[in-house]
Protein backbone atom coordinates (compact mmCIF):
# COMPACT_ATOMS: atom_id res chain seq x y z
CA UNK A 1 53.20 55.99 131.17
CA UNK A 2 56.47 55.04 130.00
CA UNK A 3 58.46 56.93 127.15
CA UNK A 4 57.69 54.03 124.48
CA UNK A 5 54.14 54.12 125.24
CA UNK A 6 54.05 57.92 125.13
CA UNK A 7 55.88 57.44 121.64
CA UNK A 8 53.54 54.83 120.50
CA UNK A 9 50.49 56.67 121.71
CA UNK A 10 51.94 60.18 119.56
CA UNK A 11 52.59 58.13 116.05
CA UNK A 12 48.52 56.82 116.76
CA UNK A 13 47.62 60.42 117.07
CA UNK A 14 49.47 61.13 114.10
CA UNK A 15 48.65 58.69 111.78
CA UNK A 16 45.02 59.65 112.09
CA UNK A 17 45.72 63.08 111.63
CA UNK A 18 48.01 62.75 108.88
CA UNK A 19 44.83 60.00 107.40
CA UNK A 20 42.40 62.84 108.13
CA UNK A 21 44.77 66.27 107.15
CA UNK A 22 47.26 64.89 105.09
CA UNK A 23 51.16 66.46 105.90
CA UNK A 24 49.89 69.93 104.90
CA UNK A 25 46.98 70.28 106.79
CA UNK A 26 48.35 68.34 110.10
CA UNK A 27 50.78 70.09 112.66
CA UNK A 28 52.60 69.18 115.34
CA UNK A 29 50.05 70.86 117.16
CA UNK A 30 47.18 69.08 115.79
CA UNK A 31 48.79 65.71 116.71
CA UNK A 32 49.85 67.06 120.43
CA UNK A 33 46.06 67.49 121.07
CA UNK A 34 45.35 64.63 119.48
CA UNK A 35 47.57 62.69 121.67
CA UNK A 36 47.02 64.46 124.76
CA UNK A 37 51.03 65.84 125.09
CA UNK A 38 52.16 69.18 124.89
CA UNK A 39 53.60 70.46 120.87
CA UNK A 40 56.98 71.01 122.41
CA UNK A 41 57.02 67.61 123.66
CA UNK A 42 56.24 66.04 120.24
CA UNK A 43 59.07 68.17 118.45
CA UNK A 44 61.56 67.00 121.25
CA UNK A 45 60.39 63.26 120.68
CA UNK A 46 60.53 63.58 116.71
CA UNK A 47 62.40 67.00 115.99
CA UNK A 48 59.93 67.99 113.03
CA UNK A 49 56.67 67.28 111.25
CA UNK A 50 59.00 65.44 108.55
CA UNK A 51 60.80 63.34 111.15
CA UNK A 52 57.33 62.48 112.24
CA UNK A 53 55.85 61.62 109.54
CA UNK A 54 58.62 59.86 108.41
CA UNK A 55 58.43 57.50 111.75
CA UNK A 56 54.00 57.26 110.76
CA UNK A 57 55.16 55.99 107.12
CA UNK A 58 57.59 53.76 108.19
CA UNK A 59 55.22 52.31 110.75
CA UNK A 60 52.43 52.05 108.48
CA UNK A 61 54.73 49.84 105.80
CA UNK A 62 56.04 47.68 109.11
CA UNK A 63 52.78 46.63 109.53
CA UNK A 64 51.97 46.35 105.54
CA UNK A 65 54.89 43.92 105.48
CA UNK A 66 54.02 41.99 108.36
CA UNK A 67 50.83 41.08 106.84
CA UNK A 68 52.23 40.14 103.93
CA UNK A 69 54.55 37.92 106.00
CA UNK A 70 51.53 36.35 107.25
CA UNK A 71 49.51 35.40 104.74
CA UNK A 72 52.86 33.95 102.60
CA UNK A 73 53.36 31.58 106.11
CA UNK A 74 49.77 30.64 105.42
CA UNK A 75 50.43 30.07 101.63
CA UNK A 76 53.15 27.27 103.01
CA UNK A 77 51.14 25.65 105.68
CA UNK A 78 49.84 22.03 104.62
CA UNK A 79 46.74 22.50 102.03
CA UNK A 80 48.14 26.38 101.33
CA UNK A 81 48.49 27.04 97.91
CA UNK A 82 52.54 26.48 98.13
CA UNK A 83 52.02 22.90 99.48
CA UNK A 84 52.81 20.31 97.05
């Protein structure tokens, strides 16, 4: 496994612990396990629980905004409700 899918598979194991702990409740860890990695291996990869959580969030609105994105191109398309 490559670094970015080692990344990407530690922000999934995050985000559901974060969804099922919240920041307080969820270590570092809690998400190594969850991921399968050693803790110092997450901390090297994100530095602390902030910087990963951080990375979760803005993951979590990427995918809010795209979508968003979506359904506006789907507004536009002839018969959407933007097409005049």
């Amino acid at each position: 496994m490559n670094a970015d899918d080692r990344r990407e598979l530690v922000l999934a194991a995050a985000t559901h612990a974060f969804a099922r702990s919240g920041y307080a409740g969820t270590s570092t860890d809690k998400v190594a396990k969850e991921a399968g990695v050693s803790q110092p291996y997450v901390v090297r990869m994100f530095g602390t629980k902030l910087e990963l959580f951080l990375a979760v969030f803005d993951r979590a609105m990427a995918r809010i905004g795209d979508a968003f994105a979506a359904e506006i191109a789907t507004l536009s398309e002839p018969g959407g409700y933007f097409d005049t």
